[in-house]
C-alpha atoms as a PDB file:
ATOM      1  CA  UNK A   1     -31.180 183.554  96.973  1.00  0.00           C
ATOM      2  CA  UNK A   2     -30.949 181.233  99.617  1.00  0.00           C
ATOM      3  CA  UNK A   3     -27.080 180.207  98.494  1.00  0.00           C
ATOM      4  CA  UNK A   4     -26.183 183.976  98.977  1.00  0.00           C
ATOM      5  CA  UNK A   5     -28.115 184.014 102.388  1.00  0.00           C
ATOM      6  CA  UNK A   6     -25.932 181.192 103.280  1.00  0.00           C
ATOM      7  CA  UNK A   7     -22.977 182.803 102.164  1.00  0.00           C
ATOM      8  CA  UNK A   8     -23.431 186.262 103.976  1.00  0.00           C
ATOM      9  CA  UNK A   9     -23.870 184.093 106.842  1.00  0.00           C
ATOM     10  CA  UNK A  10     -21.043 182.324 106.732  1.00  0.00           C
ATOM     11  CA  UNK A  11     -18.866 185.688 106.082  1.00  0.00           C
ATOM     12  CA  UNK A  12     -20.759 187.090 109.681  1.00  0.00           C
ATOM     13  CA  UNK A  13     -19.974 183.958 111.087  1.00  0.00           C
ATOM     14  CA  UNK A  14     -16.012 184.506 110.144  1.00  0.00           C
ATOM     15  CA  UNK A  15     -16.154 188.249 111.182  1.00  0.00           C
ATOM     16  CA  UNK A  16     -17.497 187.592 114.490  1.00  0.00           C
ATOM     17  CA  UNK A  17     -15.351 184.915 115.194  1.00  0.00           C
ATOM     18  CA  UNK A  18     -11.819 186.880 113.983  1.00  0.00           C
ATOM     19  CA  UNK A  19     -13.289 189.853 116.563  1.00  0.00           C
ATOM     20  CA  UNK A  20     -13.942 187.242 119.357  1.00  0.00           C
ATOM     21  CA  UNK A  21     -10.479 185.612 118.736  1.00  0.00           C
ATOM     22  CA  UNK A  22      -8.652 189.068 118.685  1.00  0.00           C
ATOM     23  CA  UNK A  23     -10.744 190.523 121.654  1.00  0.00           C
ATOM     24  CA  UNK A  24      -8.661 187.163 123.743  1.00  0.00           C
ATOM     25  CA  UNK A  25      -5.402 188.221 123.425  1.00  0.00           C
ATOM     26  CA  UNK A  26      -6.182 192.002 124.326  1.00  0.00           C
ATOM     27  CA  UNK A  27      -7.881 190.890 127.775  1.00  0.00           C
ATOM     28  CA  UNK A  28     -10.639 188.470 127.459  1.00  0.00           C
ATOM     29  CA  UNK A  29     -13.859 191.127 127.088  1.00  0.00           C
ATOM     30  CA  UNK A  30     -17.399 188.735 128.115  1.00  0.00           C
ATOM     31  CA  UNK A  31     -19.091 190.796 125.076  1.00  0.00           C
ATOM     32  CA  UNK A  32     -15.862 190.142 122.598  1.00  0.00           C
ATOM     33  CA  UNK A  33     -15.722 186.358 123.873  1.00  0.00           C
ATOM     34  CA  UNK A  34     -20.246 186.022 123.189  1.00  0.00           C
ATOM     35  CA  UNK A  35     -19.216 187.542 119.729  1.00  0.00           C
ATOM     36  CA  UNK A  36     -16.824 184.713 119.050  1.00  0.00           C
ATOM     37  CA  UNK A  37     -19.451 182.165 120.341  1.00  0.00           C
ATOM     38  CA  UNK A  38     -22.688 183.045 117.741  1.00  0.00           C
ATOM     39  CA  UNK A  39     -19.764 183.308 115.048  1.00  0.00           C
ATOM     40  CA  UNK A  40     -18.826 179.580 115.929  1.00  0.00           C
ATOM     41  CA  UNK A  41     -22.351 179.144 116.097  1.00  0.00           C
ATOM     42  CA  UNK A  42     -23.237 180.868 112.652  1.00  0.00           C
ATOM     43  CA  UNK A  43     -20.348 178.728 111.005  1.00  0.00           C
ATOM     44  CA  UNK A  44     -21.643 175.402 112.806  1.00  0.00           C
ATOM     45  CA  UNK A  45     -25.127 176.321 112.183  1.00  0.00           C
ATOM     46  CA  UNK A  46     -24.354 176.188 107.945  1.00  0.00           C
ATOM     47  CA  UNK A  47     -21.679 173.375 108.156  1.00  0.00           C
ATOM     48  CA  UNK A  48     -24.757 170.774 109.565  1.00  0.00           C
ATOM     49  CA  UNK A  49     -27.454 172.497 107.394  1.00  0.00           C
ATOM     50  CA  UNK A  50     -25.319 171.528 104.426  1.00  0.00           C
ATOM     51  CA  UNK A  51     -25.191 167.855 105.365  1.00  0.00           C
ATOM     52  CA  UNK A  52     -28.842 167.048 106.942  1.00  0.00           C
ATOM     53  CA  UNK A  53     -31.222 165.909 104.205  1.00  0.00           C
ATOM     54  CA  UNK A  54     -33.851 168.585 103.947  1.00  0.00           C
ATOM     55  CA  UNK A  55     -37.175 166.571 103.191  1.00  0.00           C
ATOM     56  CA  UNK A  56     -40.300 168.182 101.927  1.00  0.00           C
ATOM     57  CA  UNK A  57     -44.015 167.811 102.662  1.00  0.00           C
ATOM     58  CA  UNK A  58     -47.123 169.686 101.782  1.00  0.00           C
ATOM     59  CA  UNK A  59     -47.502 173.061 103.080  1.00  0.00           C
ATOM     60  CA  UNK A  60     -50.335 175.144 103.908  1.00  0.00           C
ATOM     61  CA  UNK A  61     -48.483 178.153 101.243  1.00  0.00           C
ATOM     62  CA  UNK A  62     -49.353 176.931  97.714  1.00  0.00           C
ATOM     63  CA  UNK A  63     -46.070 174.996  98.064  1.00  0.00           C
ATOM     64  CA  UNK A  64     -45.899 171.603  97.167  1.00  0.00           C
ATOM     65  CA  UNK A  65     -43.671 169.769  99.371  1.00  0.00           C
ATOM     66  CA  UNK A  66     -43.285 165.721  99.241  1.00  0.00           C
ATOM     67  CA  UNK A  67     -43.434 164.148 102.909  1.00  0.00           C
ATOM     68  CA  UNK A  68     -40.854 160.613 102.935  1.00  0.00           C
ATOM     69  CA  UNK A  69     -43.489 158.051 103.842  1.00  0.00           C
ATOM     70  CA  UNK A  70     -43.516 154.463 104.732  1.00  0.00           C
ATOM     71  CA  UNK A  71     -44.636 152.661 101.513  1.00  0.00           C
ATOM     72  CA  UNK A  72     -47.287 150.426 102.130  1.00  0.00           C
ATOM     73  CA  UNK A  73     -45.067 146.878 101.744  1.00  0.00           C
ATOM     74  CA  UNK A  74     -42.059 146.057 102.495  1.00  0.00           C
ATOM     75  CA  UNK A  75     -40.189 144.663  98.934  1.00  0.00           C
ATOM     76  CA  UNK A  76     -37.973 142.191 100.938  1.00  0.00           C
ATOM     77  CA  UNK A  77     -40.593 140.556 103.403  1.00  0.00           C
ATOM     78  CA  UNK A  78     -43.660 141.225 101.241  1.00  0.00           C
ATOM     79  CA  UNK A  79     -45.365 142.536 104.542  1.00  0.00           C
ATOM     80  CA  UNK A  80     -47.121 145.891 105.113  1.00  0.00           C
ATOM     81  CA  UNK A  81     -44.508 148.674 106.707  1.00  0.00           C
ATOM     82  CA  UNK A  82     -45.826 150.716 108.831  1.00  0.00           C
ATOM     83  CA  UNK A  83     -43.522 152.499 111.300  1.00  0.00           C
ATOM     84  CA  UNK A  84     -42.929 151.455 115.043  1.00  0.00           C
ATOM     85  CA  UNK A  85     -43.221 154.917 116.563  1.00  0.00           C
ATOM     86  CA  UNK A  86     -46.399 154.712 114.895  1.00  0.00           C
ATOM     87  CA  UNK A  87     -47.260 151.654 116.697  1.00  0.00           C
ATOM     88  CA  UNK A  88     -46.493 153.146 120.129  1.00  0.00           C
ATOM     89  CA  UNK A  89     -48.326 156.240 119.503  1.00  0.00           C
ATOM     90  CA  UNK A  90     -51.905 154.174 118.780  1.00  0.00           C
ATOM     91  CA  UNK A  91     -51.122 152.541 122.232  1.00  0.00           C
ATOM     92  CA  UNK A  92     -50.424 155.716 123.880  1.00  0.00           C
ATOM     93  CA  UNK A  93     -54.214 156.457 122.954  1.00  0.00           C
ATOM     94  CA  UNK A  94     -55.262 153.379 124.343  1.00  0.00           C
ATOM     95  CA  UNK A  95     -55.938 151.199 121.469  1.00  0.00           C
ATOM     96  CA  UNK A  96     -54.727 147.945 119.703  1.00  0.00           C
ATOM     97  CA  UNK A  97     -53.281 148.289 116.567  1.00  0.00           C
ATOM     98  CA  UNK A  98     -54.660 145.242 115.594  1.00  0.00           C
ATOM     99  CA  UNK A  99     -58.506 145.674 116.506  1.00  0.00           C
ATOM    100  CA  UNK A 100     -58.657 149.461 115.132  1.00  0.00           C
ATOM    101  CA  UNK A 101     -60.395 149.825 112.013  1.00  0.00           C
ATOM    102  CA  UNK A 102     -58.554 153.498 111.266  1.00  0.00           C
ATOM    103  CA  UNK A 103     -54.782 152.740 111.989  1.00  0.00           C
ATOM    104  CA  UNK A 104     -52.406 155.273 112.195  1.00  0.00           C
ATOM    105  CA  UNK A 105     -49.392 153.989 109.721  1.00  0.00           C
ATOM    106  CA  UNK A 106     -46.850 157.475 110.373  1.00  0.00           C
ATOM    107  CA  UNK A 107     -46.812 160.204 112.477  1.00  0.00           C
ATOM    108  CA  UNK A 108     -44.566 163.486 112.969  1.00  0.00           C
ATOM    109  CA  UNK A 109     -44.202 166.999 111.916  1.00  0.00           C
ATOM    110  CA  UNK A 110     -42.430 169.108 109.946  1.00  0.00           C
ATOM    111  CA  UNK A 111     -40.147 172.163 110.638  1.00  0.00           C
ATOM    112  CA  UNK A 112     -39.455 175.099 109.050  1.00  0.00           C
ATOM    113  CA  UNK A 113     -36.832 177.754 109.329  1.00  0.00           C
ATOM    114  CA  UNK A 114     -36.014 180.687 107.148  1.00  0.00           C
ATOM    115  CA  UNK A 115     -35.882 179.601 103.361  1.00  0.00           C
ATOM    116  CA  UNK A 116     -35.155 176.595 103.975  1.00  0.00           C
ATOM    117  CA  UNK A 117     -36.540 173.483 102.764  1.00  0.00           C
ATOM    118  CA  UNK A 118     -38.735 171.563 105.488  1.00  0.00           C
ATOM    119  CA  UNK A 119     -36.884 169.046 107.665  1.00  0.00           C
ATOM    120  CA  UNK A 120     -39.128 165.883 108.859  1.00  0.00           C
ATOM    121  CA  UNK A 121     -39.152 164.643 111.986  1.00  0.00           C
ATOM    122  CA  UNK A 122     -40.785 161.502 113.610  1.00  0.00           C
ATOM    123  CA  UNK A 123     -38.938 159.993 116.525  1.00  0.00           C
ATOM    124  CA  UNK A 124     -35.636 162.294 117.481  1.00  0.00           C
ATOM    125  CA  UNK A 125     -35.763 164.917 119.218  1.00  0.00           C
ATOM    126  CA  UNK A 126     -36.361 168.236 117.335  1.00  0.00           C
ATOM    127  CA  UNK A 127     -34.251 171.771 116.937  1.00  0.00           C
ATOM    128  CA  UNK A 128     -35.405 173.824 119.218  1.00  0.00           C
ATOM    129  CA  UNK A 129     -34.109 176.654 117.029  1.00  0.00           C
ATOM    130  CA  UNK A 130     -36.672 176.540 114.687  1.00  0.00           C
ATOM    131  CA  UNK A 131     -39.435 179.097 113.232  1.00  0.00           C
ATOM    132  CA  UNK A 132     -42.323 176.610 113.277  1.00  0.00           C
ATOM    133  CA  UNK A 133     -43.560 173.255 112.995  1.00  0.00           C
ATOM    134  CA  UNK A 134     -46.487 171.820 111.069  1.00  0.00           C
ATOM    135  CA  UNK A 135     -47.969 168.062 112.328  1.00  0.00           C
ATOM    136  CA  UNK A 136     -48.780 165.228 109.880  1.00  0.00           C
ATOM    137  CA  UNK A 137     -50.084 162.195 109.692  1.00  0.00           C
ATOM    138  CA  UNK A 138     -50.976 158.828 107.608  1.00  0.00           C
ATOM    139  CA  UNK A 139     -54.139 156.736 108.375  1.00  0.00           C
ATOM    140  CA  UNK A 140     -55.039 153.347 107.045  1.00  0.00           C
ATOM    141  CA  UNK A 141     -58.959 153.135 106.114  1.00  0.00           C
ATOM    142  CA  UNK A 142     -60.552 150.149 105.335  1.00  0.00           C
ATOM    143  CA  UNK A 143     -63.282 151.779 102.662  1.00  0.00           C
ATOM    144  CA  UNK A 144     -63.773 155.950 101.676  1.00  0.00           C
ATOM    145  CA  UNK A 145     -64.710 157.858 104.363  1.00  0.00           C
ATOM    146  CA  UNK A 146     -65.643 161.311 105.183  1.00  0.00           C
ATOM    147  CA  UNK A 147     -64.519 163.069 109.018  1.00  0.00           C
ATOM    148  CA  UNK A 148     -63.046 165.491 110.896  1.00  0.00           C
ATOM    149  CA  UNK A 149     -59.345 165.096 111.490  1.00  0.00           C
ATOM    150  CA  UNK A 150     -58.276 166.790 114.772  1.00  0.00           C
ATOM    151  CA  UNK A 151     -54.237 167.886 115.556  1.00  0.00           C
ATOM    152  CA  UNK A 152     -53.667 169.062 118.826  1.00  0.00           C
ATOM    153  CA  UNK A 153     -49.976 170.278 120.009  1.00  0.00           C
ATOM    154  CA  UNK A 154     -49.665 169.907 124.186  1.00  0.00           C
ATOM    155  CA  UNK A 155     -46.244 171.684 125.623  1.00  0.00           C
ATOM    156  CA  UNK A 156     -44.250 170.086 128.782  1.00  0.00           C
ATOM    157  CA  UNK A 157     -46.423 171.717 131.195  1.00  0.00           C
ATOM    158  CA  UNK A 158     -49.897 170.301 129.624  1.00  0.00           C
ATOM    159  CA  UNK A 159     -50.364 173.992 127.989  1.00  0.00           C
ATOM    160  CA  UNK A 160     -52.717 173.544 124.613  1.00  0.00           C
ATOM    161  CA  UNK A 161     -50.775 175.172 121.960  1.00  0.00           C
ATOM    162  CA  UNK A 162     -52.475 174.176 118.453  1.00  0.00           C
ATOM    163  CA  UNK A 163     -55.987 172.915 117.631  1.00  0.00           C
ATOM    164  CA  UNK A 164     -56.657 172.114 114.224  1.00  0.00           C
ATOM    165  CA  UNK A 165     -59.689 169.969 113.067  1.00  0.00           C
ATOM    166  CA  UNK A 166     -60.929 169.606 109.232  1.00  0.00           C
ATOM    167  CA  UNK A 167     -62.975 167.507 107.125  1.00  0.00           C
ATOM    168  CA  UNK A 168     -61.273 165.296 105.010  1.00  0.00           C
ATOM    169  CA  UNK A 169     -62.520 162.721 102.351  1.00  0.00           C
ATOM    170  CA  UNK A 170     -60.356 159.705 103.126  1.00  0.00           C
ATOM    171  CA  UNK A 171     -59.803 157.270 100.571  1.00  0.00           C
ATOM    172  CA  UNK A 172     -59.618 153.615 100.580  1.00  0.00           C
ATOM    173  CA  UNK A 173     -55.781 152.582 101.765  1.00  0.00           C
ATOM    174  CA  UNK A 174     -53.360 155.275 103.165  1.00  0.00           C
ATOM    175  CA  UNK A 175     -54.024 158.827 103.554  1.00  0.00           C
ATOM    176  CA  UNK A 176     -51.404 161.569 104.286  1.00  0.00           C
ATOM    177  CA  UNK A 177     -53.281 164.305 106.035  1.00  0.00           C
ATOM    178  CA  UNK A 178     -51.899 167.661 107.723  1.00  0.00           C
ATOM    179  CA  UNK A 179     -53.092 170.908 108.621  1.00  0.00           C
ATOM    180  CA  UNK A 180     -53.802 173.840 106.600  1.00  0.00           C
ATOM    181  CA  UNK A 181     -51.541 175.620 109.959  1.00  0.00           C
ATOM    182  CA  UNK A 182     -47.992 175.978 111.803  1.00  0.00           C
ATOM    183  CA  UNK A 183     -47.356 176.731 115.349  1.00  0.00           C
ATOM    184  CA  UNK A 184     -44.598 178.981 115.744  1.00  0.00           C
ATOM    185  CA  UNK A 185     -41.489 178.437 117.768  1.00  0.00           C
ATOM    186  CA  UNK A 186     -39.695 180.667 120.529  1.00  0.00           C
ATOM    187  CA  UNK A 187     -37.644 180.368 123.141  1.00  0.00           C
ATOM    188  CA  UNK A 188     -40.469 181.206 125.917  1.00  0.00           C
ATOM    189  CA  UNK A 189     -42.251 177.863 124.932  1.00  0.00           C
ATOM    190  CA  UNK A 190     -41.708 175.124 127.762  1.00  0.00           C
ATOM    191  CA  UNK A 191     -39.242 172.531 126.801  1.00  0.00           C
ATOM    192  CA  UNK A 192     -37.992 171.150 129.610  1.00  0.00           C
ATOM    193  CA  UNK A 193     -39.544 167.722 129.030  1.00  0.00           C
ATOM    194  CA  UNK A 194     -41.584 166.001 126.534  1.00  0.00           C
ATOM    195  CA  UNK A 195     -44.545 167.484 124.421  1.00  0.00           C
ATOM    196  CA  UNK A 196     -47.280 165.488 122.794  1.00  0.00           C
ATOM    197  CA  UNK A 197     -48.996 165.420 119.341  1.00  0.00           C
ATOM    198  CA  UNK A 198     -52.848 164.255 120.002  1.00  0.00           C
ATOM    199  CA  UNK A 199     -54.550 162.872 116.303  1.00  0.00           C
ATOM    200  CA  UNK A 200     -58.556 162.800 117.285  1.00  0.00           C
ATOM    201  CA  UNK A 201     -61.226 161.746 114.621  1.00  0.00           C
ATOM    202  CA  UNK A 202     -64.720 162.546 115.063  1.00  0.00           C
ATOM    203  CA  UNK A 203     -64.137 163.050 118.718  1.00  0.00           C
ATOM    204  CA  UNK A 204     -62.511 159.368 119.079  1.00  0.00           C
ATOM    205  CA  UNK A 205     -58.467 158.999 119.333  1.00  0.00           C
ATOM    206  CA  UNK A 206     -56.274 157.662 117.165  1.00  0.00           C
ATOM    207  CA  UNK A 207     -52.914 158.199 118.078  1.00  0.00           C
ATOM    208  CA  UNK A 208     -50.668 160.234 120.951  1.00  0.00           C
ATOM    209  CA  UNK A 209     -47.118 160.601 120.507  1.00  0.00           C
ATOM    210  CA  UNK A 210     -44.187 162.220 122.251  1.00  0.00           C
ATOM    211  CA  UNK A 211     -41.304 164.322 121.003  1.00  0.00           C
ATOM    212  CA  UNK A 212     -38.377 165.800 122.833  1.00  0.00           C
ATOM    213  CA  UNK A 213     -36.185 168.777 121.744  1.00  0.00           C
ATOM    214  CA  UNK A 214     -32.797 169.420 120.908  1.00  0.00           C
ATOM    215  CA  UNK A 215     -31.523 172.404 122.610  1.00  0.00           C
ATOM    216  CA  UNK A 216     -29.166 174.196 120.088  1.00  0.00           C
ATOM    217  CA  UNK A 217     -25.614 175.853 121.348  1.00  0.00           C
ATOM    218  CA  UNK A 218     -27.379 179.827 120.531  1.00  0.00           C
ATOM    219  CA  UNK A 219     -30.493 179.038 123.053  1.00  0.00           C
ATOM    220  CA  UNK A 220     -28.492 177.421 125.721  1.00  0.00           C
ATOM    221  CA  UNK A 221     -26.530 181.359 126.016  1.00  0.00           C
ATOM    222  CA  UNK A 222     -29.863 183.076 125.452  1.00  0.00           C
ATOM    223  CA  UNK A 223     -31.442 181.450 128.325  1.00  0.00           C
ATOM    224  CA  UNK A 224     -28.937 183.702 130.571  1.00  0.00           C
ATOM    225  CA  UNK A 225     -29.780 186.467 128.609  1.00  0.00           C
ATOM    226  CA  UNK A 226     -32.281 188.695 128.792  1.00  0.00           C
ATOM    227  CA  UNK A 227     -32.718 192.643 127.492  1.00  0.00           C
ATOM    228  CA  UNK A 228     -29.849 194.736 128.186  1.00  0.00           C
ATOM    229  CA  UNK A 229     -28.762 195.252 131.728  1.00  0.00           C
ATOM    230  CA  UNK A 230     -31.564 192.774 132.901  1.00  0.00           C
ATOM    231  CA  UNK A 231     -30.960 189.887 135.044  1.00  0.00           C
ATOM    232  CA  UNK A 232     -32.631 186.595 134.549  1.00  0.00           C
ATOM    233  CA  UNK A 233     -34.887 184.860 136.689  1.00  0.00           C
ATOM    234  CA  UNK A 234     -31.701 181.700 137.016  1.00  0.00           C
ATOM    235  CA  UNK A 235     -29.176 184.269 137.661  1.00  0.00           C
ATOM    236  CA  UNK A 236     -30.864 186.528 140.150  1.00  0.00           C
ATOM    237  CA  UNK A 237     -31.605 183.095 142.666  1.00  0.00           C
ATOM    238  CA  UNK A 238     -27.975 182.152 141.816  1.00  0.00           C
ATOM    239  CA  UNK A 239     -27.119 185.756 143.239  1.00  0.00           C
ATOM    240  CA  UNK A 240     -29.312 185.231 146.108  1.00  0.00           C
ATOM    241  CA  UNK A 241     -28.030 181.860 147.374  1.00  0.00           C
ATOM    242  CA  UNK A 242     -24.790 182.943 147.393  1.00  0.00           C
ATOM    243  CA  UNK A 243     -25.719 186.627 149.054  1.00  0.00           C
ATOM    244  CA  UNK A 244     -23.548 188.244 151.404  1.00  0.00           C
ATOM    245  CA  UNK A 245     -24.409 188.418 155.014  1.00  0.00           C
ATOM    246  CA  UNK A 246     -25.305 191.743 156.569  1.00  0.00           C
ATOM    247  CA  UNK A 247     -22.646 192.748 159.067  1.00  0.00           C
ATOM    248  CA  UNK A 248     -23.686 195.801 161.506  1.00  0.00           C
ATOM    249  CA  UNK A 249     -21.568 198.622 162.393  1.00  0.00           C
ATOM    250  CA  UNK A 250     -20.423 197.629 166.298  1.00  0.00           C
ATOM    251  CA  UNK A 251     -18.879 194.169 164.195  1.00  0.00           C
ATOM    252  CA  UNK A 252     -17.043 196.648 161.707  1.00  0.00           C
ATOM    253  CA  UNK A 253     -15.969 198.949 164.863  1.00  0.00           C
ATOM    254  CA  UNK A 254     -15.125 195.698 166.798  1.00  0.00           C
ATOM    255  CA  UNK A 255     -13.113 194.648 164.157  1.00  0.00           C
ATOM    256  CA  UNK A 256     -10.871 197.870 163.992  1.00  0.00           C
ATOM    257  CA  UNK A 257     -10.323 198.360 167.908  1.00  0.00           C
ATOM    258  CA  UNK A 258      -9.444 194.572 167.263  1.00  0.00           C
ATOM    259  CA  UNK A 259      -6.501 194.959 164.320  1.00  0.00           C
ATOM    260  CA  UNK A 260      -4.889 198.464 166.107  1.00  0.00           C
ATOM    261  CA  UNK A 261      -4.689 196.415 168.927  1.00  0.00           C
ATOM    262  CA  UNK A 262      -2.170 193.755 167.433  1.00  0.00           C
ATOM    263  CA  UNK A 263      -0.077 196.174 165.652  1.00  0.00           C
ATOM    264  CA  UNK A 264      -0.072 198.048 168.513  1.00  0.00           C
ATOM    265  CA  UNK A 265       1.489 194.746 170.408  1.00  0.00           C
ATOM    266  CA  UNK A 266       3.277 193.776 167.340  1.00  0.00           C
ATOM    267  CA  UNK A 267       5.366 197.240 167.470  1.00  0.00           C
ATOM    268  CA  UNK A 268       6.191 196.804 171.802  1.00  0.00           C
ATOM    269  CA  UNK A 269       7.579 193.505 170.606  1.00  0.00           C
END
């Protein structure tokens, strides 16, 4: 099913683009030249999909998906791995790694879009062209344990977007925890600078870390776009600071009297 969404796609993508291309030699229409951008952007959008590594992890749908995680030593320096972004996300929260007794080993999220198998992501920057994203992520324990494991999702202007907290029995070594939740994604959202991923437990922090996005080619013409015949917010200052000045009607006369004068001369010469 998802091979013959693909495909349809792709066949859009080819359709749109032939009209766009045609629509150029017969005068260079602005809605026959956007049609022959999303079909370059249909086409592009399956060409990368087929070569990025889709990665799974478990989902909150009775799916079973398998999250790429650091294994606990490294085979070559017979040292524990843990990753550095990690690292830097424990010290965001304002604790050592090496006095906390609950480290935080990996941290990141997952996103979804259509059918698609989930893509992980941990330090670059993610698609902002995606339906939703779901936060993991893995804590060293010392002994079992039983708490609440907080997620909180915080947008570029310090707006609260998810909250998820659940008991969880940890076990002794690493734990891979997410939430039973996704926040969904849409272009309103602020992402004009970084957002932050907040892992609390019991009330106590753990780990904060930071995560840009990757504006995609289809949002960067949608944010001049609007509905129909509306006018967005970017465009209508652009219109503004480039206004024309009001002229009355003695400058319009003054004008006139002014150019039947010279022809007037121009003629006696």
């Amino acid at each position: 099913m998802q091979n013959n969404r693909r495909f349809t796609e792709i066949i859009v993508g080819l359709f749109l683009l032939m009209m766009g291309a045609s629509g150029l030699f017969e005068g260079g229409n602005p809605f026959v030249i956007l049609l022959a951008v999303a079909g370059i952007y249909m086409l592009i959008r399956q060409f990368e999909s087929s070569r990025e590594t889709r990665s799974s992890a478990e989902s909150p749908r009775s799916r079973s998906y398998n999250i790429p995680v650091a294994e606990e030593f490294d085979a070559q320096t017979g040292k524990e791995r843990i990753y550095r972004h990690a690292l830097e996300a424990v010290k965001e929260a304002g604790l050592d790694p090496d006095q906390v007794k609950v480290l935080v080993t990996d941290i990141g999220f997952m996103a979804f879009k259509d059918d698609e198998e989930p893509v992980v992501y941990r330090s670059r920057p993610v698609r902002d062209d995606v339906d939703s994203i779901q936060p993991f992520v893995q804590l060293r324990v010392p002994t079992k344990a039983v708490g609440r494991i907080r997620f909180e999702i915080v947008d570029s202007d310090g707006q609260v977007l998810f909250v998820r907290e659940e008991n969880h029995q940890l076990e002794r070594g690493r734990n891979l925890i997410t939430p039973a939740a996704r926040l969904p994604i849409h272009d309103s959202q602020a992402m004009h600078d970084s957002w932050e991923l907040r892992i609390s437990a019991d009330g106590l922090p753990l780990a904060t870390h930071f995560f840009d996005w990757e504006e995609t080619s289809l949002r960067a013409v949608r944010r001049h776009l609007t509905e129909d015949g509306e006018i967005t917010g970017e465009l209508r200052a652009a219109l503004a600071a480039n206004r024309l000045e009001k002229v009355s009607l003695d400058d319009l006369l003054a004008d006139q009297v002014e150019d039947v004068e010279n022809e007037r001369q121009e003629r006696r010469s």
